[in-house]
C-alpha atoms as a PDB file:
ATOM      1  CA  UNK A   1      32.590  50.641  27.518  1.00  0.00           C
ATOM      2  CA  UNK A   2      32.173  47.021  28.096  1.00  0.00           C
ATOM      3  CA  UNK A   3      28.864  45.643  28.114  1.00  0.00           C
ATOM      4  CA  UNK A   4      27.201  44.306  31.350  1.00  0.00           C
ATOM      5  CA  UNK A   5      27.117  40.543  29.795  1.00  0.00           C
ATOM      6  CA  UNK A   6      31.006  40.603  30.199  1.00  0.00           C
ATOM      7  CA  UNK A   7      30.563  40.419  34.107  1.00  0.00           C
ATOM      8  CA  UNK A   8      33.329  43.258  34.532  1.00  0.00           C
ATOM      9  CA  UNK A   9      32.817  45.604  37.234  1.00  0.00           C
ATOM     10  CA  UNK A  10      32.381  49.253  36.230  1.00  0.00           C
ATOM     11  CA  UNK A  11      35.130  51.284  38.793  1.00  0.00           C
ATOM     12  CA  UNK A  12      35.761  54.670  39.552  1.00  0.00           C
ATOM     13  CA  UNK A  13      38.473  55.738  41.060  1.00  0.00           C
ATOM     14  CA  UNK A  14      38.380  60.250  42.464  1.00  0.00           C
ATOM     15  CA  UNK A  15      41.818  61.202  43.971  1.00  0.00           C
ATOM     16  CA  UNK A  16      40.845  64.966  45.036  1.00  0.00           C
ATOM     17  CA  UNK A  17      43.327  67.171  48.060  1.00  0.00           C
ATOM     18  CA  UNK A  18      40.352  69.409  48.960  1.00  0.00           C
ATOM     19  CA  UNK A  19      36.551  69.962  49.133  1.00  0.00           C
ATOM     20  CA  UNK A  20      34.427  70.555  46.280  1.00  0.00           C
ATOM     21  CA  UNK A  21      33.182  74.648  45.955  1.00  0.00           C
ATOM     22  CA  UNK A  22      29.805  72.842  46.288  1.00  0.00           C
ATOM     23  CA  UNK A  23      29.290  69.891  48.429  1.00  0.00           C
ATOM     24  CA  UNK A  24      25.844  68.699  47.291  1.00  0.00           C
ATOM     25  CA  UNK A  25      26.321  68.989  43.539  1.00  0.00           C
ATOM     26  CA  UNK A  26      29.229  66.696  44.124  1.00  0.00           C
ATOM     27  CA  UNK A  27      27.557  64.213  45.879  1.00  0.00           C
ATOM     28  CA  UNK A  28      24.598  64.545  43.626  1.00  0.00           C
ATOM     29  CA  UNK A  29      26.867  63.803  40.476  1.00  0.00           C
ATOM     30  CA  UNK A  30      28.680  60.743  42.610  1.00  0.00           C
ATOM     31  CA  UNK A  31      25.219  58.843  42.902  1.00  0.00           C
ATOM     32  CA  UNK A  32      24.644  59.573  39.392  1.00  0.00           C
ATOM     33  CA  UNK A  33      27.359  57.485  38.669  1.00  0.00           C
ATOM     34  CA  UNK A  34      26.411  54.967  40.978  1.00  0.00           C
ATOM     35  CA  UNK A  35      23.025  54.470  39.824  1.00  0.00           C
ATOM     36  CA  UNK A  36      24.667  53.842  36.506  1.00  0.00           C
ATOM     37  CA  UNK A  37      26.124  50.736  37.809  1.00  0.00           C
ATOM     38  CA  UNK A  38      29.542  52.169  39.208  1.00  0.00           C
ATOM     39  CA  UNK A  39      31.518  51.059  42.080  1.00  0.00           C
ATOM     40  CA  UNK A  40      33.226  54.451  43.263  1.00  0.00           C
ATOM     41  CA  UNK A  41      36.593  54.542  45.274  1.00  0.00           C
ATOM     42  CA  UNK A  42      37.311  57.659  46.879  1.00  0.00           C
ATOM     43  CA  UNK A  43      41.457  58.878  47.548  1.00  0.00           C
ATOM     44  CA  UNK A  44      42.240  61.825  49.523  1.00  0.00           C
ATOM     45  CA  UNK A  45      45.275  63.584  49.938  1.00  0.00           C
ATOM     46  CA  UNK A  46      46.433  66.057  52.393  1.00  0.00           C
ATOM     47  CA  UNK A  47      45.213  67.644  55.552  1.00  0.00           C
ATOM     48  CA  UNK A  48      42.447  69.758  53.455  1.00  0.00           C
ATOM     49  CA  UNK A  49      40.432  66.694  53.369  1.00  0.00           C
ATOM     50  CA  UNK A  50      36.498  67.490  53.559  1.00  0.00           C
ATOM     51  CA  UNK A  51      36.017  64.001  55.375  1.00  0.00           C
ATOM     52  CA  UNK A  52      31.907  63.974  54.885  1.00  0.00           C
ATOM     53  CA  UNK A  53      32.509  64.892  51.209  1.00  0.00           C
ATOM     54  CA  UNK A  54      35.221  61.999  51.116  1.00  0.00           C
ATOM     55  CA  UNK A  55      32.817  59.026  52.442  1.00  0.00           C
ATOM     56  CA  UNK A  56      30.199  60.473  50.647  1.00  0.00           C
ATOM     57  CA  UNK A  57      31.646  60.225  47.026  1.00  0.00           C
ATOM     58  CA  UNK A  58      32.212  56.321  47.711  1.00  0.00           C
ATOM     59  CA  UNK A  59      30.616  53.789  47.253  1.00  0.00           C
ATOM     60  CA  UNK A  60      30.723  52.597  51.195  1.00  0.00           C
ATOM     61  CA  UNK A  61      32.526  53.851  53.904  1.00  0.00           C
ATOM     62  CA  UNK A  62      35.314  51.059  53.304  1.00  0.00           C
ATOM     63  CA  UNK A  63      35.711  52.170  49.306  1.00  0.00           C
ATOM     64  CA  UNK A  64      38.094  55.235  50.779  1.00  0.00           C
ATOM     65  CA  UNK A  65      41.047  55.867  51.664  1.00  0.00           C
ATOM     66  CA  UNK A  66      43.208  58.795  52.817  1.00  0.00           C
ATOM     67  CA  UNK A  67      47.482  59.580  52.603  1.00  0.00           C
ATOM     68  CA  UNK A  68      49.281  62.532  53.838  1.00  0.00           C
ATOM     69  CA  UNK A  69      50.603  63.372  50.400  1.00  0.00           C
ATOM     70  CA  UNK A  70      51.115  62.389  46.689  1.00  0.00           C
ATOM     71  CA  UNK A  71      54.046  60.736  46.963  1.00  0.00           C
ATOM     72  CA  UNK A  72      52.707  57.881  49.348  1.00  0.00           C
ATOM     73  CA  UNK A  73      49.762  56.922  47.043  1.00  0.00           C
ATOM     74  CA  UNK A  74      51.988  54.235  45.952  1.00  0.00           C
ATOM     75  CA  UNK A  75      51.386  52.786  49.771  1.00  0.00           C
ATOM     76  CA  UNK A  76      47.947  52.234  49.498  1.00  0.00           C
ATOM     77  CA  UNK A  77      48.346  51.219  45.654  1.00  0.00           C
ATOM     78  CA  UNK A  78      48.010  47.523  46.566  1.00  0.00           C
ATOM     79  CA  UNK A  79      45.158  48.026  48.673  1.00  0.00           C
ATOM     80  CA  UNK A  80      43.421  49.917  46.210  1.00  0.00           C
ATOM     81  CA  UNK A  81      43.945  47.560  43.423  1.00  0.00           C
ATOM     82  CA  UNK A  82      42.563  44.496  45.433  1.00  0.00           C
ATOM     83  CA  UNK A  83      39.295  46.880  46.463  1.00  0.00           C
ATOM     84  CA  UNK A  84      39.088  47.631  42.403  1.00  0.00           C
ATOM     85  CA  UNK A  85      39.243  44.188  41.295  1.00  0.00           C
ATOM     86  CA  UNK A  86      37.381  42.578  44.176  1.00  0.00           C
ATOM     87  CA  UNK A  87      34.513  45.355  43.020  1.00  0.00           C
ATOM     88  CA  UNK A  88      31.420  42.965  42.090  1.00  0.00           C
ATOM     89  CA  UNK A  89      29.809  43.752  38.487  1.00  0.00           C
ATOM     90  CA  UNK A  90      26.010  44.095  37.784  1.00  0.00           C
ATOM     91  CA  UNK A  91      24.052  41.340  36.786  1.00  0.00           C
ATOM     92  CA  UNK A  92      20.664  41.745  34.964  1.00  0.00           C
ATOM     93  CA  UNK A  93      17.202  40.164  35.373  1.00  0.00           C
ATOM     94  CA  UNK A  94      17.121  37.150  32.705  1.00  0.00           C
ATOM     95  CA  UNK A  95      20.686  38.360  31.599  1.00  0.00           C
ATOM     96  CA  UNK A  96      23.702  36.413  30.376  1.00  0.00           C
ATOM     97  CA  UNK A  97      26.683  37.091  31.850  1.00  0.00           C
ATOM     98  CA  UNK A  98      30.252  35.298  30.537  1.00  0.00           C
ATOM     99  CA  UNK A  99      33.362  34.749  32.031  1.00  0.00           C
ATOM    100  CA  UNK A 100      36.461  32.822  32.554  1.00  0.00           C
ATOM    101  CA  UNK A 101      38.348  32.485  35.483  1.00  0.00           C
ATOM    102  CA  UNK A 102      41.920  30.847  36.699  1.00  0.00           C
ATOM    103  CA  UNK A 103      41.734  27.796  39.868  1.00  0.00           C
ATOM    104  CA  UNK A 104      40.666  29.258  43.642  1.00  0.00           C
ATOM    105  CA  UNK A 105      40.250  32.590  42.110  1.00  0.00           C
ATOM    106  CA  UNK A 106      36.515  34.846  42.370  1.00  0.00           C
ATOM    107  CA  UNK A 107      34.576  36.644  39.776  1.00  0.00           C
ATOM    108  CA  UNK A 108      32.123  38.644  42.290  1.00  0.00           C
ATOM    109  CA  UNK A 109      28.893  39.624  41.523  1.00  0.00           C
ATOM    110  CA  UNK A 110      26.018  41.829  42.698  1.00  0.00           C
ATOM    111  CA  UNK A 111      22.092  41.509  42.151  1.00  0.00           C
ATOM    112  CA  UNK A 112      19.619  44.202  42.612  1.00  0.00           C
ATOM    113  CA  UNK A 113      16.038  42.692  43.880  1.00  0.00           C
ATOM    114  CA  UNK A 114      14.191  46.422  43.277  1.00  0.00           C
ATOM    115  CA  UNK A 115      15.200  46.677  40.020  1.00  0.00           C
ATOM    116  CA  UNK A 116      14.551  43.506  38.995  1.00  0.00           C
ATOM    117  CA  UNK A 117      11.130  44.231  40.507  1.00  0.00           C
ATOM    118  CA  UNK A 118      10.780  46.932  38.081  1.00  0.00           C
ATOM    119  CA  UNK A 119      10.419  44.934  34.972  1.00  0.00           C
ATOM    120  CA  UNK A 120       8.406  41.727  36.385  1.00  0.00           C
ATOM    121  CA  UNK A 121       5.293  41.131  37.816  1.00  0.00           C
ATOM    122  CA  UNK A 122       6.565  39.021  40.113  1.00  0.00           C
ATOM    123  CA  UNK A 123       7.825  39.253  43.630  1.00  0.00           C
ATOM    124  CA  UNK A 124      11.205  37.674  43.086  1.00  0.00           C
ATOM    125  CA  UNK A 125      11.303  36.583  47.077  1.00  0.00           C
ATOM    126  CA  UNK A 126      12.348  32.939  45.564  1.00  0.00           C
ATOM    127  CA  UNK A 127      14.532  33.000  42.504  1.00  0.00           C
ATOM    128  CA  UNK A 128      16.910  30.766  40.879  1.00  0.00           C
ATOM    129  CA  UNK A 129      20.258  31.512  39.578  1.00  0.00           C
ATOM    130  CA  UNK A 130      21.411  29.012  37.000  1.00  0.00           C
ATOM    131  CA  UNK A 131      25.547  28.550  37.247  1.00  0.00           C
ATOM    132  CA  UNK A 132      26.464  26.698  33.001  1.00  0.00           C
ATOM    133  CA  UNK A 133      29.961  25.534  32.847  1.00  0.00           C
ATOM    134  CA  UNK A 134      31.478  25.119  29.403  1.00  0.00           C
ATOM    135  CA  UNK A 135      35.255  24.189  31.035  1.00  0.00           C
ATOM    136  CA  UNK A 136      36.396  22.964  33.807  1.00  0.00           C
ATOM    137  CA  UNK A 137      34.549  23.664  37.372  1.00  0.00           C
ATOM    138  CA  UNK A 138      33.369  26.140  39.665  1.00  0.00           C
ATOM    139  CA  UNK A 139      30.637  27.007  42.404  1.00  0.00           C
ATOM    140  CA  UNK A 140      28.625  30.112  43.537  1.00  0.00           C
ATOM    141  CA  UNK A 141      27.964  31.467  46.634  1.00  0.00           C
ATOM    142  CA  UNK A 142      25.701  33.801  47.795  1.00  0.00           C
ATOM    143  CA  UNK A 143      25.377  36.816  51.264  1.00  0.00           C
ATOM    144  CA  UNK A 144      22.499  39.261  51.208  1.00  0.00           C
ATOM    145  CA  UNK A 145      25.755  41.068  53.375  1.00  0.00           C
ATOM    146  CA  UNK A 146      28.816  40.445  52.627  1.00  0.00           C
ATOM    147  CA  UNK A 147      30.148  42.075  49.019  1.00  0.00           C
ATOM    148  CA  UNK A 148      32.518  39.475  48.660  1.00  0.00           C
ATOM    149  CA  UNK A 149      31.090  35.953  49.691  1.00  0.00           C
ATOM    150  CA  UNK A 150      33.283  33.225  49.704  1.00  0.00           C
ATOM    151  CA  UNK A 151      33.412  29.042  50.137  1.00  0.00           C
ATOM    152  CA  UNK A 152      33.525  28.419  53.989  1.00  0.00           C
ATOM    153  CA  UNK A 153      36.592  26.778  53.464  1.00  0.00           C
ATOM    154  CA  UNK A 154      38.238  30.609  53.256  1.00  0.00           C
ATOM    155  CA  UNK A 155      37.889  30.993  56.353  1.00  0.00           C
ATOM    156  CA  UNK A 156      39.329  29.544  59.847  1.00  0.00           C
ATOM    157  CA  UNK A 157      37.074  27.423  62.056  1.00  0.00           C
ATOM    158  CA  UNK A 158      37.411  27.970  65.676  1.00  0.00           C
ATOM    159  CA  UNK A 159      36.055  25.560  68.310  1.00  0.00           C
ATOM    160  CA  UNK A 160      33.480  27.032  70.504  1.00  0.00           C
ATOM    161  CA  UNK A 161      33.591  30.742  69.322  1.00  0.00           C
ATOM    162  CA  UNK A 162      30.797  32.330  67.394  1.00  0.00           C
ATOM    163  CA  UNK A 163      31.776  33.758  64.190  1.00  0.00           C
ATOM    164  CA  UNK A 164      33.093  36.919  63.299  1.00  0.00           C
ATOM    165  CA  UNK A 165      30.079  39.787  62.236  1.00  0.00           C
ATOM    166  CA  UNK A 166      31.779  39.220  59.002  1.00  0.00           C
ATOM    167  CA  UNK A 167      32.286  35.285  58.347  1.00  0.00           C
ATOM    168  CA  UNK A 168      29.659  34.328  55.858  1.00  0.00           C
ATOM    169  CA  UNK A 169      26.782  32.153  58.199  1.00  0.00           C
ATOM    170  CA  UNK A 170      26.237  28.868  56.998  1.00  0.00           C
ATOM    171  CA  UNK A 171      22.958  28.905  57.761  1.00  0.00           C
ATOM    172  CA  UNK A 172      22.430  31.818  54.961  1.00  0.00           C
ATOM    173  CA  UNK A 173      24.058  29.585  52.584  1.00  0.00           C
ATOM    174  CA  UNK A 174      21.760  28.538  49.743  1.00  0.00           C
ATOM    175  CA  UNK A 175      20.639  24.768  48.779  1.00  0.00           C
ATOM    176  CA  UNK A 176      22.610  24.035  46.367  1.00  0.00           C
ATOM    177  CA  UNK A 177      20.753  21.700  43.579  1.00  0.00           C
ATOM    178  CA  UNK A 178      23.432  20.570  40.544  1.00  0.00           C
ATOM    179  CA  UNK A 179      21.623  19.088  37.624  1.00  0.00           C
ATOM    180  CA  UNK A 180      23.800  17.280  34.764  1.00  0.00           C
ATOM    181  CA  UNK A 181      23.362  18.121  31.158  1.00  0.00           C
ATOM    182  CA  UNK A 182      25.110  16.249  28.393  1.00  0.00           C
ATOM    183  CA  UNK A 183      25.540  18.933  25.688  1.00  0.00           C
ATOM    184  CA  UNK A 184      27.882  19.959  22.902  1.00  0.00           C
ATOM    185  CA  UNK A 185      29.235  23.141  25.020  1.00  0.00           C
ATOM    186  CA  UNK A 186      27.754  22.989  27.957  1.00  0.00           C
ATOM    187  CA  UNK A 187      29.405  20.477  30.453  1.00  0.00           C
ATOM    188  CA  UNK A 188      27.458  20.987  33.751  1.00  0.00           C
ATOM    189  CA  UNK A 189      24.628  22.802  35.217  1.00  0.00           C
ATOM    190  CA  UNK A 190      24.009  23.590  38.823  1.00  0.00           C
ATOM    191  CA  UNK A 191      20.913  25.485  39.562  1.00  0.00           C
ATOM    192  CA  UNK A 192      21.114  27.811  42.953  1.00  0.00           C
ATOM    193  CA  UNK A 193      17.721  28.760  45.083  1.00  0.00           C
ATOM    194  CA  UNK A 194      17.886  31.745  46.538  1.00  0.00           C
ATOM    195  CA  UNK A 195      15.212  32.596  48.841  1.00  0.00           C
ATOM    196  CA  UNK A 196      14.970  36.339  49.768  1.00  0.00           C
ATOM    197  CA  UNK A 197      15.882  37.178  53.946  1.00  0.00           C
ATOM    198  CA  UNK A 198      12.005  37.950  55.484  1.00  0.00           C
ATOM    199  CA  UNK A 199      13.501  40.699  57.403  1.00  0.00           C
ATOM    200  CA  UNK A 200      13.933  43.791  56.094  1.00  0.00           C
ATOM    201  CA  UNK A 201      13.846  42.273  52.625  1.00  0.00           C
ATOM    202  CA  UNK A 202      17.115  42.769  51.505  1.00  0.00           C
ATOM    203  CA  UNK A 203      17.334  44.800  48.355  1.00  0.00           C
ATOM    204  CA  UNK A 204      21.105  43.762  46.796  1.00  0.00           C
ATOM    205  CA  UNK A 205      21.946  40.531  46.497  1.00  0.00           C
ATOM    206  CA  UNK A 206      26.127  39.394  46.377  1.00  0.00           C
ATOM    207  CA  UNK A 207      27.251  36.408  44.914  1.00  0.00           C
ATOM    208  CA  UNK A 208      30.440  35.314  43.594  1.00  0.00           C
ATOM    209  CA  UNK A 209      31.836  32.012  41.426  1.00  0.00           C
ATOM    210  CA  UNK A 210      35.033  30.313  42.537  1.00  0.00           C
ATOM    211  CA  UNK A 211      37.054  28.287  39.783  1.00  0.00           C
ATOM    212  CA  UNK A 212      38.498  24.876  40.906  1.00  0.00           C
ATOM    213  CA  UNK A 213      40.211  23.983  37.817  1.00  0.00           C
ATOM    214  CA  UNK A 214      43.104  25.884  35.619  1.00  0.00           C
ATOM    215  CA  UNK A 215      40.869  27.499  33.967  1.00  0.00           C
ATOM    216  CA  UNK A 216      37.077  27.690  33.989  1.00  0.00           C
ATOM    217  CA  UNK A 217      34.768  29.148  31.650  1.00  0.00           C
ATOM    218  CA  UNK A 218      30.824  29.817  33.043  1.00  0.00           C
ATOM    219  CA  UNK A 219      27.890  31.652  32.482  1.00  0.00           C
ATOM    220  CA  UNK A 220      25.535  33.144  34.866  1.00  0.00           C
ATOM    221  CA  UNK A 221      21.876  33.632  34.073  1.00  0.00           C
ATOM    222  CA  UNK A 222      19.431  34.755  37.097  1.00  0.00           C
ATOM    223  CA  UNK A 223      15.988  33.708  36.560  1.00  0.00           C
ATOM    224  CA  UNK A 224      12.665  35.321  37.857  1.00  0.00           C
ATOM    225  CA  UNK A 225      11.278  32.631  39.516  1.00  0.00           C
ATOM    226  CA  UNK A 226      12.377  29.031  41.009  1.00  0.00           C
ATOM    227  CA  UNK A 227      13.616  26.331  38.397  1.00  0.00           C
ATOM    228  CA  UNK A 228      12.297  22.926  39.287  1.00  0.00           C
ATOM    229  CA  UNK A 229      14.259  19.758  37.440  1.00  0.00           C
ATOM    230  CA  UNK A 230      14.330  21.111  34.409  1.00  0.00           C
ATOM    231  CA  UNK A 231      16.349  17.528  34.134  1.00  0.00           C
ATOM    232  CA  UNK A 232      12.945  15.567  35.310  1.00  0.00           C
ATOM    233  CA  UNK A 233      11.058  16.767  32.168  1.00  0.00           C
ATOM    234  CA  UNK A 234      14.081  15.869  30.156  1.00  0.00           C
ATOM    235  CA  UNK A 235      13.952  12.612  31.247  1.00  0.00           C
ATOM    236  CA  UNK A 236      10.340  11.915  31.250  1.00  0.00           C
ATOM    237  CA  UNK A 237      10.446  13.158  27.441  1.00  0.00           C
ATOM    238  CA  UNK A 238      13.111  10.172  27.108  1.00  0.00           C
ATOM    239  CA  UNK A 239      10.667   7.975  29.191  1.00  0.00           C
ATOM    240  CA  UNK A 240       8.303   8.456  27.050  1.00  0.00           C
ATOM    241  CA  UNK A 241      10.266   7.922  23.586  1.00  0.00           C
ATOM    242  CA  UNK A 242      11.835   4.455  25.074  1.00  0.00           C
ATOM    243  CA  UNK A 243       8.031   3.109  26.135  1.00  0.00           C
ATOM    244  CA  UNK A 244       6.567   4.278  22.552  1.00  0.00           C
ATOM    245  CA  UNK A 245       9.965   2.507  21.016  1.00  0.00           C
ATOM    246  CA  UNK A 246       9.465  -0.889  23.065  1.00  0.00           C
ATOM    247  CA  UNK A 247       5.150  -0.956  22.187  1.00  0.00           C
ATOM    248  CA  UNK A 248       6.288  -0.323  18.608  1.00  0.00           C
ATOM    249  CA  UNK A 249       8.740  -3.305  19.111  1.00  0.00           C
ATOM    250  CA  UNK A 250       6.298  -5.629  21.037  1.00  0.00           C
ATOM    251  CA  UNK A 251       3.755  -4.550  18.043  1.00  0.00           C
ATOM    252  CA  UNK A 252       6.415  -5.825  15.450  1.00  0.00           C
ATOM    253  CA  UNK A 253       7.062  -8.949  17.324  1.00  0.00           C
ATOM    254  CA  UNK A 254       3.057  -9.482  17.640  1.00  0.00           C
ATOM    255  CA  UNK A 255       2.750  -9.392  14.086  1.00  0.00           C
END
């Protein structure tokens, strides 16, 4: 099995025609799996369908799906593919995550705050989640809702109608700070502030990062607390080598 730091997301897919001979084993075992990390997509088949059992073994009510027999599972193939690969993959606390993408393409994400919580002492309602690009370009984006957040520009804007449940609010969309390193690998470095909703203090955070150029190689890290200009002390340390240069240079030119 791949490991976490890949950024793959761990799917399972249970095509059953029936009901289970016991209900709450099954759906015992099926949030084993999820509390391993899992995304779980549920198929039934047939009219024996145990419909509880069915939305109960996924993930969410919108990981299942149902067809009248075997032979049309190839109708909801497609669907079922985009769900698997639009699944979003656990990230860690303080964990490095790799990946490559193609241009306007996702890699989708998913954070969770409690179990974080777990192994700091701190409250993690501010946090900072640092986006390092070793080839060409990308962005993140963030929803304490949506699974699959996107760039506003995804969407269609419609004069003088509210937006859809659904659409992504731009005021939930994080401050976006970008902070340029000149390094060996590393080409850029944008640093992302979440701060966690007040209400009902959202457990899971989503994010995703969208590639703008062929291809785009990145790493995610997410950080326990808020990153401030890591580029200001960088710079001050430079500040501070170019005034000790010029009094060593007026010193010379003393003597």
């Amino acid at each position: 099995m791949r490991s976490v730091n890949s950024g793959i997301p761990k799917v399972v897919v249970v095509i059953t025609d029936g009901a289970s001979q016991n209900q709450a084993k099954t759906l015992a075992e099926s949030q084993r799996i999820k509390d391993r990390g899992f995304s779980v997509l549920s198929v039934g088949v047939g009219s024996g369908i145990n419909w509880v059992e069915l939305i109960g073994i996924a993930s969410t009510p919108a990981d299942q799906y149902f067809v009248d027999d075997f032979d049309k599972i190839k109708i909801i193939l497609a669907g079922l593919s985009r769900t698997t690969c639009q699944q979003p993959a656990t990230v860690q606390l303080e964990s490095n995550v790799t990946s490559k993408i193609e241009k306007n393409t996702y890699r989708y994400y998913k954070y969770s705050i409690n179990e974080a919580l777990n192994n700091t002492n701190g409250s993690l309602d501010s946090f900072t989640i640092e986006l390092s690009i070793y080839d060409g370009d990308a962005s993140l984006f963030f929803s304490f809702e949506e699974e699959n957040p996107k760039s506003d520009e995804e969407f269609l804007t419609i004069d003088d109608t509210e937006p859809d449940t659904n659409f992504i609010e731009k005021n939930k969309r994080i401050k976006r700070t970008v902070v340029e390193e000149k390094s060996d690998q590393i080409l850029k470095t944008k640093l992302y502030d979440i701060n966690r909703p007040e209400t009902g203090q959202r457990d899971l955070l989503y994010f995703s990062v969208k590639g703008y150029e062929e291809l785009n190689e990145f790493k995610v890290f997410v950080h326990s607390k808020i990153i401030r200009n890591s580029s200001i002390k960088l710079n001050a340390s430079k500040l501070w080598s170019f005034l000790i240069i010029a009094i060593i240079f007026c010193i010379k030119i003393l003597d």
